[in-house]
C-alpha atoms as a PDB file:
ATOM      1  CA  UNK A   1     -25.624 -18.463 159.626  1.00  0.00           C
ATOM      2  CA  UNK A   2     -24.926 -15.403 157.828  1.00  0.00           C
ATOM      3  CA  UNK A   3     -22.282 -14.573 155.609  1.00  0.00           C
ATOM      4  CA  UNK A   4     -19.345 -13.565 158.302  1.00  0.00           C
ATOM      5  CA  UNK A   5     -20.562 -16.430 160.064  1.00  0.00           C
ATOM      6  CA  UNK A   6     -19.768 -18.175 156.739  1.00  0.00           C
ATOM      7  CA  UNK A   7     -16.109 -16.313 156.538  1.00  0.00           C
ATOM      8  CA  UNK A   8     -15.493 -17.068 160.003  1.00  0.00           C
ATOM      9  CA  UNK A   9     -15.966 -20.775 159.518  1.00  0.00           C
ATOM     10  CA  UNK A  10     -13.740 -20.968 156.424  1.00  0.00           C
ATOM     11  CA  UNK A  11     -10.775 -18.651 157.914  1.00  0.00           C
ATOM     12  CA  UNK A  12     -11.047 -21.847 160.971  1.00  0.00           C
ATOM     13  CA  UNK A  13     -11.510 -24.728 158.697  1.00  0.00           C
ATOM     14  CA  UNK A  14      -8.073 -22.972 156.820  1.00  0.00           C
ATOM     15  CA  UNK A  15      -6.406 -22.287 159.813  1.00  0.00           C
ATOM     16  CA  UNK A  16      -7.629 -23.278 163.263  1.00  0.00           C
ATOM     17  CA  UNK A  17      -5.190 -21.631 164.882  1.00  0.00           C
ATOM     18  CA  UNK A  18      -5.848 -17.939 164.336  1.00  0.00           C
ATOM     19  CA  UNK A  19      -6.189 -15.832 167.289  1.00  0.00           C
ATOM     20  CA  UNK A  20      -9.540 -14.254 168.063  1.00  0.00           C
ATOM     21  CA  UNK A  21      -7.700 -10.884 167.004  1.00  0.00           C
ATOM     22  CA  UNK A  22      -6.040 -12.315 163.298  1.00  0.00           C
ATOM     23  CA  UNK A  23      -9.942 -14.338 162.995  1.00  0.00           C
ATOM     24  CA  UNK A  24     -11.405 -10.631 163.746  1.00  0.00           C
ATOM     25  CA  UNK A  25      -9.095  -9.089 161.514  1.00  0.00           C
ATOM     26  CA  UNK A  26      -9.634 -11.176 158.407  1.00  0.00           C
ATOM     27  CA  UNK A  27     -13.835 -11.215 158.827  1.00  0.00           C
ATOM     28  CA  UNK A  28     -13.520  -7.306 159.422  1.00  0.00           C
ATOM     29  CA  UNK A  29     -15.217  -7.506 162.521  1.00  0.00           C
ATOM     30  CA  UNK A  30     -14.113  -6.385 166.360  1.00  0.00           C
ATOM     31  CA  UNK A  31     -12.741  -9.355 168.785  1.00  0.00           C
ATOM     32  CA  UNK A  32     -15.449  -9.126 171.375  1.00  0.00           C
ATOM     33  CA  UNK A  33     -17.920  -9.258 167.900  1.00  0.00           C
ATOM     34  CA  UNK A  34     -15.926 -11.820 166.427  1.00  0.00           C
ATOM     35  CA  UNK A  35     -15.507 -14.309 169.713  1.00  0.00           C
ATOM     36  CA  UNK A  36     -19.676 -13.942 170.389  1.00  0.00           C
ATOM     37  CA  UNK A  37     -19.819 -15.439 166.710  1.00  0.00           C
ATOM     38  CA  UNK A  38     -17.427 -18.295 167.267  1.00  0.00           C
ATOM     39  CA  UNK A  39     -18.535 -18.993 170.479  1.00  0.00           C
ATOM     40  CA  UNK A  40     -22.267 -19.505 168.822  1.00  0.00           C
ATOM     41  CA  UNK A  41     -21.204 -21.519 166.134  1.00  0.00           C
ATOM     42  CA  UNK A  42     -19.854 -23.504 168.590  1.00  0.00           C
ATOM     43  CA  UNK A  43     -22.874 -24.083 171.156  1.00  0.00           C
ATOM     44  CA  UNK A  44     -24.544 -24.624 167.869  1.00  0.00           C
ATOM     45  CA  UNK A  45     -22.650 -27.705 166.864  1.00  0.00           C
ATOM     46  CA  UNK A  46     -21.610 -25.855 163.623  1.00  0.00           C
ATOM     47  CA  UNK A  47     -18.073 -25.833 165.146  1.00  0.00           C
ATOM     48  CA  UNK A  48     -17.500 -29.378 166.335  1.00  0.00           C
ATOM     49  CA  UNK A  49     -13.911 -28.648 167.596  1.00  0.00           C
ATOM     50  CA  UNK A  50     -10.620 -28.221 165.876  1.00  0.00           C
ATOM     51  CA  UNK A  51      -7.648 -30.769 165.233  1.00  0.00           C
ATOM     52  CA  UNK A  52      -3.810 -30.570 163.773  1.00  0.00           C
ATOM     53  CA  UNK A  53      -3.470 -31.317 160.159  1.00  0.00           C
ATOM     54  CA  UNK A  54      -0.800 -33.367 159.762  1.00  0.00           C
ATOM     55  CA  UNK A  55       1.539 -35.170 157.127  1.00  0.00           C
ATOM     56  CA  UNK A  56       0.005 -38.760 156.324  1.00  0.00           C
ATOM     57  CA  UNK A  57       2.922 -39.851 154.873  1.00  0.00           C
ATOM     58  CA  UNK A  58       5.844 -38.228 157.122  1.00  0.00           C
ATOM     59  CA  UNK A  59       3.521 -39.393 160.224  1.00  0.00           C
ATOM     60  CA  UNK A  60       4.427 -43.378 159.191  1.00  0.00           C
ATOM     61  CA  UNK A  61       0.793 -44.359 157.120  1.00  0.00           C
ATOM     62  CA  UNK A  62       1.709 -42.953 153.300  1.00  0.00           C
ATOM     63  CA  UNK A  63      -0.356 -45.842 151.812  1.00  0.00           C
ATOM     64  CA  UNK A  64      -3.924 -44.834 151.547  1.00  0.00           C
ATOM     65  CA  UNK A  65      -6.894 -47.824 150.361  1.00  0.00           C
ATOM     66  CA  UNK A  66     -10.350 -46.717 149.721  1.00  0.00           C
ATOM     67  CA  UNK A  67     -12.702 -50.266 150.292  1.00  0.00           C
ATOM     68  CA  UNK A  68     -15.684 -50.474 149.093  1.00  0.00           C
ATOM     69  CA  UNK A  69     -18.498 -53.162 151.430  1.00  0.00           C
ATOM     70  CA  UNK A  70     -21.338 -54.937 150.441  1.00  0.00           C
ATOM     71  CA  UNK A  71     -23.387 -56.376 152.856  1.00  0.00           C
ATOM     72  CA  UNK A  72     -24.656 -60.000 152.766  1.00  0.00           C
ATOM     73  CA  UNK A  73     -27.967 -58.689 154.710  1.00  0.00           C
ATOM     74  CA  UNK A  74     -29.541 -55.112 155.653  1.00  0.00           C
ATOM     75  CA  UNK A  75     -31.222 -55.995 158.345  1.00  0.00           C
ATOM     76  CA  UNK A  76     -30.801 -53.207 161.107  1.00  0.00           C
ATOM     77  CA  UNK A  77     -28.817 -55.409 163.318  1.00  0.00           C
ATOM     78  CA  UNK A  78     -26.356 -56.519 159.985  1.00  0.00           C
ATOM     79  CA  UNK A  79     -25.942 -52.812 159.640  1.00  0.00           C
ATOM     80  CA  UNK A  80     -25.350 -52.081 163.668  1.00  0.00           C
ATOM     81  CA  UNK A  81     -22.809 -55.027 164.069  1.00  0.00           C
ATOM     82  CA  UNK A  82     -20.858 -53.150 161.112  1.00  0.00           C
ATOM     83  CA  UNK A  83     -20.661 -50.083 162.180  1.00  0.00           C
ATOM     84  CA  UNK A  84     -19.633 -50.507 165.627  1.00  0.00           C
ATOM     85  CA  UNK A  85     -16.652 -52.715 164.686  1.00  0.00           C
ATOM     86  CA  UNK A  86     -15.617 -50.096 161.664  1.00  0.00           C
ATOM     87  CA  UNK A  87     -16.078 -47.191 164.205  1.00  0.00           C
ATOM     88  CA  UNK A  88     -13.218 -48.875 166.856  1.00  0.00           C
ATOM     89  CA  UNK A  89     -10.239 -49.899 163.746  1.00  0.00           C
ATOM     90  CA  UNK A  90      -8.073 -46.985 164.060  1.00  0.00           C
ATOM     91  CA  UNK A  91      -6.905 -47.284 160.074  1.00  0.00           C
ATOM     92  CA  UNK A  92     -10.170 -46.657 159.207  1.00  0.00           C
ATOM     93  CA  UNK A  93     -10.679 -42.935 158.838  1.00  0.00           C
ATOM     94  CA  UNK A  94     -13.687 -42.573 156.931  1.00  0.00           C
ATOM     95  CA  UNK A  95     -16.548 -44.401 156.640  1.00  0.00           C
ATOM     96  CA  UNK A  96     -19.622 -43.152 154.352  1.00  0.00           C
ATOM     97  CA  UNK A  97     -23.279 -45.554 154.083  1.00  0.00           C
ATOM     98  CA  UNK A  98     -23.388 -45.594 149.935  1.00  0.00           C
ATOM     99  CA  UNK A  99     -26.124 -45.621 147.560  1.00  0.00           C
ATOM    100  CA  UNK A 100     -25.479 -47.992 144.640  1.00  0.00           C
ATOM    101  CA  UNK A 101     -23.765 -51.226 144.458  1.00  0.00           C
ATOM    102  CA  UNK A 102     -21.713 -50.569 147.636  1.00  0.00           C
ATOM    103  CA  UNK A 103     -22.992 -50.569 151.195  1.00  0.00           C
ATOM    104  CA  UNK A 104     -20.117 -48.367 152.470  1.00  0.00           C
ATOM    105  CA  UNK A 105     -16.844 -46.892 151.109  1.00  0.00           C
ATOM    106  CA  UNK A 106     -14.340 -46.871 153.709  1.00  0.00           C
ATOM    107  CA  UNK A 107     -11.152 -44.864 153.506  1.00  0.00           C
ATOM    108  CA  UNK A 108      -8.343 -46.497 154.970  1.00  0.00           C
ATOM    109  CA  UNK A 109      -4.755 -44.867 155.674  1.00  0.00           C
ATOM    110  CA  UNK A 110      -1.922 -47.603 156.708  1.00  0.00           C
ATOM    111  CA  UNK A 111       1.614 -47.720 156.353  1.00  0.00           C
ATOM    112  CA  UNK A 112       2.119 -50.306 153.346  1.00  0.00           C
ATOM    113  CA  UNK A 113       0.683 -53.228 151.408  1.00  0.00           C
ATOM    114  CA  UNK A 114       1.747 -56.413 154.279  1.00  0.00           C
ATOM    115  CA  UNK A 115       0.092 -54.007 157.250  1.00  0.00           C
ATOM    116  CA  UNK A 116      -3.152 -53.883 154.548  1.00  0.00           C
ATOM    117  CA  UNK A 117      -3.162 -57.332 153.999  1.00  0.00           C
ATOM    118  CA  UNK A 118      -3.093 -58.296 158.086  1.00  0.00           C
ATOM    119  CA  UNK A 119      -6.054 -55.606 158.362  1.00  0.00           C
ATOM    120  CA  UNK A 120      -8.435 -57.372 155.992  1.00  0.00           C
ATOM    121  CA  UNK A 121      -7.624 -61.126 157.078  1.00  0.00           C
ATOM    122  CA  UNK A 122      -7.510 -60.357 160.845  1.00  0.00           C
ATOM    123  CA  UNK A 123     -10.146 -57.092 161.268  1.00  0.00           C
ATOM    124  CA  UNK A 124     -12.482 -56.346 158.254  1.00  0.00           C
ATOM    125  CA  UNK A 125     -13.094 -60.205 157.363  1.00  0.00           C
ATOM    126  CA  UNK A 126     -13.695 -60.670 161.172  1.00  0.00           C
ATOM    127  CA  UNK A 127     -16.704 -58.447 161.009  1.00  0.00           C
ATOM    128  CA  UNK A 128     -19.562 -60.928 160.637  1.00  0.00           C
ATOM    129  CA  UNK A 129     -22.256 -60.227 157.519  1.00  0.00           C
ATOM    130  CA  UNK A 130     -20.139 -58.738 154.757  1.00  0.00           C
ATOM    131  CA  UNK A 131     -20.893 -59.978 151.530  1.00  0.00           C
ATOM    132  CA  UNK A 132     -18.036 -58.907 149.016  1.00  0.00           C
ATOM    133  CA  UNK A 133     -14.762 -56.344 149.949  1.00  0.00           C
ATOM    134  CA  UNK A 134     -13.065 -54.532 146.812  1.00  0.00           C
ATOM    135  CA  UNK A 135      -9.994 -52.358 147.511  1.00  0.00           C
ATOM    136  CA  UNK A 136      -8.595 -49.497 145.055  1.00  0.00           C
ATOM    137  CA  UNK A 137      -5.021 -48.126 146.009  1.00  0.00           C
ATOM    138  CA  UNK A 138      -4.358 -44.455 145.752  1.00  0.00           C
ATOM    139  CA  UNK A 139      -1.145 -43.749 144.224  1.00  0.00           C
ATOM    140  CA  UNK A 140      -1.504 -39.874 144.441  1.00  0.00           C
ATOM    141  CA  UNK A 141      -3.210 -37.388 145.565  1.00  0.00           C
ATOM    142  CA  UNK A 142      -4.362 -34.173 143.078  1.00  0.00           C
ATOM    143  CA  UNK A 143      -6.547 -32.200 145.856  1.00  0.00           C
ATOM    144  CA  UNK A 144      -7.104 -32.534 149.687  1.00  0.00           C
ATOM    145  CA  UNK A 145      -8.731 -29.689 151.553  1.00  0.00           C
ATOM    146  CA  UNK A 146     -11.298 -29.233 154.427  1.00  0.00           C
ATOM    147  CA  UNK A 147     -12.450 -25.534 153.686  1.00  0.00           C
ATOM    148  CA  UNK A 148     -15.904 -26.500 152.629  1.00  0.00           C
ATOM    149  CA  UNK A 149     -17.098 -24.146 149.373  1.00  0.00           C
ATOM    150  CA  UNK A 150     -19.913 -21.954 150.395  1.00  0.00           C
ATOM    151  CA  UNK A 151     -23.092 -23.237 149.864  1.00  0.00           C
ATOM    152  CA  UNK A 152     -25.630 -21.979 147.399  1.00  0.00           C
ATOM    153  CA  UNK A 153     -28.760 -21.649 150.379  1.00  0.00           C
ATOM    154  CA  UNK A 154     -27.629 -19.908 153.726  1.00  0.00           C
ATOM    155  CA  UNK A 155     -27.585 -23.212 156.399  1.00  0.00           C
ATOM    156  CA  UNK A 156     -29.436 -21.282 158.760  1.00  0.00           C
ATOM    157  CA  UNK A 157     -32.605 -21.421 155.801  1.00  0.00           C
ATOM    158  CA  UNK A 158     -31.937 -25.005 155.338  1.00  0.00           C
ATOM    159  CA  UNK A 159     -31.785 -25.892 158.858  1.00  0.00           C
ATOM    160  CA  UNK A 160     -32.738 -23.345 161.427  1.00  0.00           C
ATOM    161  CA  UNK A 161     -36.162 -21.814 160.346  1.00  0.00           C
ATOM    162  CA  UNK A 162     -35.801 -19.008 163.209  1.00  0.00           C
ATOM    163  CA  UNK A 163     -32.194 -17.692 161.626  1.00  0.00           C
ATOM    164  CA  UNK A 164     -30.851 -18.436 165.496  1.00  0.00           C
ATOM    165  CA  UNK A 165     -27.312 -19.532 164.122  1.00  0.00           C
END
């Protein structure tokens, strides 16, 4: 990945919608140019697909938990049996494998503090092997974005010793 590969992927990540012509436009390149790179980035799994940003709270979910899961075991089933019940409960949006005194942080978008409460009792305590559940309530938000910065070592040095990205 060079660096309009790099400009390409933040202009989508900002705005997903872009035509190949406003895309070319903004990364100074030609459409047919500009499309090849896209195109590659997204054989290459760089570009996973695109989605619609929308409004948590107009949407109906405006309460947003982040839980933090301890395991009672770590045993590669323990950890298996977790993650395929987190993966299929819709309020769960994120789900990151922790280092620390948490197993996983989870973070959890419903629509108030009675819907949260029927979650835990009926889904999250249902999932056999956790050890301890601690919830923190967000009651703001200063920042949300999904333009990545740019990152200090070119991916295609990190990852792709051939530069084929």
């Amino acid at each position: 990945m060079d660096a309009v590969d790099l400009q390409i992927v933040r202009e989508l990540q900002a705005d997903g919608r872009l035509t190949n012509q406003e895309l070319a436009d903004r990364v100074r390149l030609s459409p047919s140019p500009c499309l090849r790179r896209v195109r590659r980035l997204e054989e290459a799994g760089l570009i996973r697909g695109y989605t619609a940003m929308v409004d948590q709270v107009a949407f109906g979910l405006p309460v947003t938990v982040f839980v933090r899961i301890r395991l009672e075991r770590h045993t590669a089933e323990a950890v298996a049996l977790f993650e395929e019940h987190v993966a299929v409960i819709g309020h769960i949006q994120d789900c990151y494998l922790m280092a620390g005194s948490s197993d996983y942080l989870l973070r959890v978008v419903i629509e108030d503090l009675e819907a949260y409460e029927a979650l835990v009792r009926h889904r999250i305590h249902a999932i056999p092997g956790i050890a301890a559940i601690e919830s923190s309530f967000a009651y703001g938000s200063v920042k949300q974005t999904r333009v990545y910065p740019a990152p200090r070592t070119p991916a295609r040095a990190r990852h792709d010793p051939k530069g084929t990205v």
